[in-house]
N, C-alpha and C. Protein backbone atom coordinates (compact mmCIF):
# COMPACT_ATOMS: atom_id res chain seq x y z
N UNK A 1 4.40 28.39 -16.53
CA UNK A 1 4.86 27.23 -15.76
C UNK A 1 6.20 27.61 -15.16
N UNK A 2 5.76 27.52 -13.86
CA UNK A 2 7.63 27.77 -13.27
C UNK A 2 7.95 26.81 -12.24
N UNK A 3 9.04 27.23 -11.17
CA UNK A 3 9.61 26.45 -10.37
C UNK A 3 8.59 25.26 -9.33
N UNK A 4 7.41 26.44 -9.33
CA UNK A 4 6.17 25.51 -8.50
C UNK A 4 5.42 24.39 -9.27
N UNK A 5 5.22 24.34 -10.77
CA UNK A 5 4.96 23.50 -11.11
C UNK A 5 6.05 22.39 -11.43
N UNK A 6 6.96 22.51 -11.94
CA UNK A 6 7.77 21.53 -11.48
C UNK A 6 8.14 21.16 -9.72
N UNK A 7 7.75 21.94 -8.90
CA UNK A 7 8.02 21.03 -7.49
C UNK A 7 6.46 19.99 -7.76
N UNK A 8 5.61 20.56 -7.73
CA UNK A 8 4.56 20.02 -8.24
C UNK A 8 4.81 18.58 -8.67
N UNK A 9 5.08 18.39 -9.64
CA UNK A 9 5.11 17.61 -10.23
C UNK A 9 5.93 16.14 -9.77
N UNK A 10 6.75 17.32 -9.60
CA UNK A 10 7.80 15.94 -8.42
C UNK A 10 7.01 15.54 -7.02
N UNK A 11 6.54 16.07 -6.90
CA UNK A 11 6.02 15.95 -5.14
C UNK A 11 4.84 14.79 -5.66
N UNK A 12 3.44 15.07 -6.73
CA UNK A 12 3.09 13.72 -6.97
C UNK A 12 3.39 12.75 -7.88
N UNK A 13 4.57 12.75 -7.83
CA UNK A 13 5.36 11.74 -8.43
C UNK A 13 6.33 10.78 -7.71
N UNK A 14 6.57 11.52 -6.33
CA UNK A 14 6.74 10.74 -4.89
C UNK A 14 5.69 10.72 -4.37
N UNK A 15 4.68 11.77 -4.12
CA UNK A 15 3.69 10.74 -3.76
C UNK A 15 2.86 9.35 -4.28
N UNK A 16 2.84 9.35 -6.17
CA UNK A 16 2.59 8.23 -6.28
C UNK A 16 3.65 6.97 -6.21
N UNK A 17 5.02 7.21 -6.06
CA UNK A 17 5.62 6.13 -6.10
C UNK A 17 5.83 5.93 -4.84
N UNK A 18 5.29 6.52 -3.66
CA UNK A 18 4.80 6.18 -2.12
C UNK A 18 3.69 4.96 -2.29
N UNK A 19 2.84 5.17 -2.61
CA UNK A 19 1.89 4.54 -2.99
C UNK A 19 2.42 3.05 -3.10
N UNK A 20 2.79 2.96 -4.88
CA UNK A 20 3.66 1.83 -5.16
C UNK A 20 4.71 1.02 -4.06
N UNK A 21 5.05 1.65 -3.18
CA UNK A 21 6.13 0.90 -2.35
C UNK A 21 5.35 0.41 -1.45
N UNK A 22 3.89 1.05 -1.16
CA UNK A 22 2.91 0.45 0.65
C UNK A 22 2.82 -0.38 -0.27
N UNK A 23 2.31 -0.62 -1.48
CA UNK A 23 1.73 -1.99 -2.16
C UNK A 23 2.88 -2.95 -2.31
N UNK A 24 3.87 -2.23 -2.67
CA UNK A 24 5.14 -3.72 -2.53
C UNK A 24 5.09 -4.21 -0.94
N UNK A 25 5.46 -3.33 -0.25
CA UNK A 25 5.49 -3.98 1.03
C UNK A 25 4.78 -4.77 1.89
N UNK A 26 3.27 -4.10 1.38
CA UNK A 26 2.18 -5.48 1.28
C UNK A 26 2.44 -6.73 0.68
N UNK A 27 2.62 -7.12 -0.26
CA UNK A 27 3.10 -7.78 -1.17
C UNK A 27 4.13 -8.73 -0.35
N UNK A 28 5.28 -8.16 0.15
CA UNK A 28 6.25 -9.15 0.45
C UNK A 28 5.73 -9.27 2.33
N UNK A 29 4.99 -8.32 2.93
CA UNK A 29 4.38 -8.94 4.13
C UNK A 29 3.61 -9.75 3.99
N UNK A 30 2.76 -10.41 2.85
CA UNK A 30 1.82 -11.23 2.64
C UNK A 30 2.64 -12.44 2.31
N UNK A 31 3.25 -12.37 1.74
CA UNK A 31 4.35 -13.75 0.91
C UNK A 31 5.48 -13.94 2.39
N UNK A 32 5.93 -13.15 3.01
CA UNK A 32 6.34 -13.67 4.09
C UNK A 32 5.39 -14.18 5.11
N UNK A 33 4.11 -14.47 5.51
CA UNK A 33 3.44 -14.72 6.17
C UNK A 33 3.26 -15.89 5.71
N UNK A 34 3.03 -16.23 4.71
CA UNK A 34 2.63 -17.46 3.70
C UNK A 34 3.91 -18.94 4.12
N UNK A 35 5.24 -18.07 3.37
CA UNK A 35 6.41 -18.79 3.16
C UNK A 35 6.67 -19.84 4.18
N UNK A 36 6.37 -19.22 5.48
CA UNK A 36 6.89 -20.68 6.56
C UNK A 36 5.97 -21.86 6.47
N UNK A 37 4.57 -21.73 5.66
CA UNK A 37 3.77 -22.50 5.60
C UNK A 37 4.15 -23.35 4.37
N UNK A 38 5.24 -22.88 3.67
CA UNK A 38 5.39 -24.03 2.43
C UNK A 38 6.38 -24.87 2.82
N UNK A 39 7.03 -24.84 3.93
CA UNK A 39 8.20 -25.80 4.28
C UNK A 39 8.14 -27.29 3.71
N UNK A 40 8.81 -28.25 3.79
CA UNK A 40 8.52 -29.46 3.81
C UNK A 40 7.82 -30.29 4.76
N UNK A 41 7.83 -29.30 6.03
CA UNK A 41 6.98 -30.01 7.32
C UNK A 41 5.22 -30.06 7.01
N UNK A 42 4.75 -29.18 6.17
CA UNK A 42 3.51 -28.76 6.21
C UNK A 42 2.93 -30.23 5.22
N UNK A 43 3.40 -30.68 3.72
CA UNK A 43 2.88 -31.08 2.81
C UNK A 43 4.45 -32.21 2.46
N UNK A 44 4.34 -33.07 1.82
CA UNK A 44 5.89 -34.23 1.79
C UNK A 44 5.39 -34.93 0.55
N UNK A 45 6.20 -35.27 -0.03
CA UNK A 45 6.27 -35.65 -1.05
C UNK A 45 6.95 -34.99 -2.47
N UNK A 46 7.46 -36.03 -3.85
CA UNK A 46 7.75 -35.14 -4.53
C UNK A 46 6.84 -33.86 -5.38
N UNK A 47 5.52 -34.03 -5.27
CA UNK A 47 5.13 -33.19 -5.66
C UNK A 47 4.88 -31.88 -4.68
N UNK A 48 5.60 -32.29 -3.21
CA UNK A 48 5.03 -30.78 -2.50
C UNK A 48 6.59 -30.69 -3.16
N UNK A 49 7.53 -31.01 -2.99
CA UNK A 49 8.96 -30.86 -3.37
C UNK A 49 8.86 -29.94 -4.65
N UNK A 50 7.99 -30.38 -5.83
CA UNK A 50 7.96 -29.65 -6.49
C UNK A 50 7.36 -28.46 -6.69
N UNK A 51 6.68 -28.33 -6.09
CA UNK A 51 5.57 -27.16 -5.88
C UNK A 51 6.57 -26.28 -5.29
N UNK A 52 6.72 -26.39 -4.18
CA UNK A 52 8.06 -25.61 -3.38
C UNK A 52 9.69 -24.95 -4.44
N UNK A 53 10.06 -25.91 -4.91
CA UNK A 53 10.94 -25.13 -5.52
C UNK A 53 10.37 -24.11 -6.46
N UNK A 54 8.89 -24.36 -7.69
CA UNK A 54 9.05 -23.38 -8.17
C UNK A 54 8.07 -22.46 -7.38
N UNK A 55 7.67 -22.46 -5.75
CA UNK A 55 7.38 -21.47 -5.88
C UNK A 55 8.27 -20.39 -4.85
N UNK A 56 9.58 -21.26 -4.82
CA UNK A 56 10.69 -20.42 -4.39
C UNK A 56 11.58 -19.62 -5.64
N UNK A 57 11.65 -20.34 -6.99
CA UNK A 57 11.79 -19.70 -7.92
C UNK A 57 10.81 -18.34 -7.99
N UNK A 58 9.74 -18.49 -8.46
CA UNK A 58 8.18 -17.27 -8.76
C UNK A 58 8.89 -16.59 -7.41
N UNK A 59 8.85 -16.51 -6.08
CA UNK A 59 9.13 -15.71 -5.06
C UNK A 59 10.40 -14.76 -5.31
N UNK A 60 11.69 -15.46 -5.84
CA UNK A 60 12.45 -15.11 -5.90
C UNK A 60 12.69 -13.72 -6.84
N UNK A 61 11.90 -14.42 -7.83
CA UNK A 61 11.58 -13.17 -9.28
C UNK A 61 10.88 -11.76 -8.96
N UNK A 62 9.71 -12.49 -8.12
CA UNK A 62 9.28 -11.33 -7.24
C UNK A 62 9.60 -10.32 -6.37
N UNK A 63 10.51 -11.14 -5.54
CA UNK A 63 11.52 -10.17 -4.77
C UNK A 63 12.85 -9.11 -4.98
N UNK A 64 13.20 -10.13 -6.40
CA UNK A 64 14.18 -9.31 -7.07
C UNK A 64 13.55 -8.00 -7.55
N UNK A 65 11.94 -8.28 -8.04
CA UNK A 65 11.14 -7.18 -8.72
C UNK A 65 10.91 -5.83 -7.67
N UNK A 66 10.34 -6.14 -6.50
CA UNK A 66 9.98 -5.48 -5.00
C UNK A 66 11.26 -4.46 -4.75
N UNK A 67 12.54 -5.57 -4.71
CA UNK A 67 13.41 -5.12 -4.14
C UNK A 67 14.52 -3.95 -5.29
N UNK A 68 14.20 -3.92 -6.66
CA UNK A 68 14.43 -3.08 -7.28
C UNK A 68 13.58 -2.08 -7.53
N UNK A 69 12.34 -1.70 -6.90
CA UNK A 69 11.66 -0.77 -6.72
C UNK A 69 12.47 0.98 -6.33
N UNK A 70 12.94 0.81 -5.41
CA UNK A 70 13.54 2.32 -4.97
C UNK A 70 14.19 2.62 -6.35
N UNK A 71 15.13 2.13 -6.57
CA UNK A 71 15.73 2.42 -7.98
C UNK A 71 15.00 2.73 -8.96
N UNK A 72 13.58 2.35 -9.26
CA UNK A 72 12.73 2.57 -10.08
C UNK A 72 12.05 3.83 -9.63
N UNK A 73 11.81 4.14 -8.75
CA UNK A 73 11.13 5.15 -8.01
C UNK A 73 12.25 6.10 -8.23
N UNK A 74 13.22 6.24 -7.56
CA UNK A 74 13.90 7.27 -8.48
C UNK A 74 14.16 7.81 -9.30
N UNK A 75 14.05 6.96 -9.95
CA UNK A 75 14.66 7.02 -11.53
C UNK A 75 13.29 7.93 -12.30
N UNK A 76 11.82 7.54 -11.91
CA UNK A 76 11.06 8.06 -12.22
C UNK A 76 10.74 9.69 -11.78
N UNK A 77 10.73 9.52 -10.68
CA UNK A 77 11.12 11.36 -9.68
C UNK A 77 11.95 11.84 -10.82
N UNK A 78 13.26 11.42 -10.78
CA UNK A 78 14.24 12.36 -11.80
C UNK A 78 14.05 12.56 -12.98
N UNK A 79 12.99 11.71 -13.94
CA UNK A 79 12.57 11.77 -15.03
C UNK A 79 11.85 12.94 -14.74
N UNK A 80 10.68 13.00 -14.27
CA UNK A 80 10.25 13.68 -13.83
C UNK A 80 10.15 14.98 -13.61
N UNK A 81 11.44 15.55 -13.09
CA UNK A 81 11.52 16.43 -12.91
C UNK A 81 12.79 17.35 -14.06
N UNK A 82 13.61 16.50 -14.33
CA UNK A 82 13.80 16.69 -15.75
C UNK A 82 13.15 17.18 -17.00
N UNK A 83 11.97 16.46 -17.11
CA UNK A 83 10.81 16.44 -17.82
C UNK A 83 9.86 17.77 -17.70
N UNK A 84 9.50 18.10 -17.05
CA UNK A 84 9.18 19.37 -16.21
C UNK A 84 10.16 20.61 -16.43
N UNK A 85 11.18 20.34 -16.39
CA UNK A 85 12.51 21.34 -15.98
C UNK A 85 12.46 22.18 -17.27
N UNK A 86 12.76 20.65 -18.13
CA UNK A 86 12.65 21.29 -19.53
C UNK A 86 11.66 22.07 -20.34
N UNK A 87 10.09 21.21 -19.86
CA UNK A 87 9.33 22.25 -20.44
C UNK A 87 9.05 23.65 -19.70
N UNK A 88 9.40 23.73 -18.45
CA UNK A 88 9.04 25.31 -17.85
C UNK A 88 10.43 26.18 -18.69
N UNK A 89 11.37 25.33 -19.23
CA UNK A 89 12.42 26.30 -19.75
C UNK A 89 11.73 26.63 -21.02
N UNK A 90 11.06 25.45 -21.97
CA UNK A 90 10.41 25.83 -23.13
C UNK A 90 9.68 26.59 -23.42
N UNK A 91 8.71 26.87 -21.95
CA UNK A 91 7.56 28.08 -21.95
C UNK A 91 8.19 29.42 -21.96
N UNK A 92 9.33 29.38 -21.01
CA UNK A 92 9.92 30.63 -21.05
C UNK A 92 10.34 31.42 -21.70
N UNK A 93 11.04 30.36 -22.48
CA UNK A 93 11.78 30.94 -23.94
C UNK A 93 10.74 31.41 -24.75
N UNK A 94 9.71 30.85 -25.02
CA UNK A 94 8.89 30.82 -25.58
C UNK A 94 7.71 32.05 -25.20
N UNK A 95 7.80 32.54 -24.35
CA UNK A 95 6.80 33.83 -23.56
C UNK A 95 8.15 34.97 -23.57
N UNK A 96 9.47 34.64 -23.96
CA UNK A 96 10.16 35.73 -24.07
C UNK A 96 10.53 36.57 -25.48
């Protein structure tokens, strides 16, 4: 195991956390398409009132989730390749 399997490794490890981000971005293109439809103009009353706040709360949680993605995606790449780093050093030592 050497330098190519660790690029390896990193490369589908951005490619799967590529992946993960088209699906977030789906995700918040779908919920933004939605959102202007929950206004108060659409539905009135206190129960659209209520419906609406929590599902501006649930949105909110969501977005915080979406929007801490890159950070997560990183964080995983560098694991990653860390992870990797170390064992091509372990083989080495280990075949020497």
């Amino acid at each position: 195991m050497g330098n190519g399997m660790v690029q390896q490794a990193v490369e589908d490890a951005s490619y799967d956390m590529g992946k993960v981000q088209a699906a977030a971005d789906a995700i918040s293109a779908a919920i933004s398409k939605v959102t202007p439809w929950l206004s108060g103009q659409t539905w009135t009353g206190s129960a659209a009132t209520s419906w609406e706040g929590d599902w501006n709360t649930f949105y909110a949680t969501v977005k915080s989730c979406l929007n801490d993605l890159p950070a997560a995606e990183s964080s995983v790449i560098s694991s990653t390749r860390t992870q990797m780093e170390q064992l091509a050093a372990k083989q080495q030592h280990q075949a020497a």
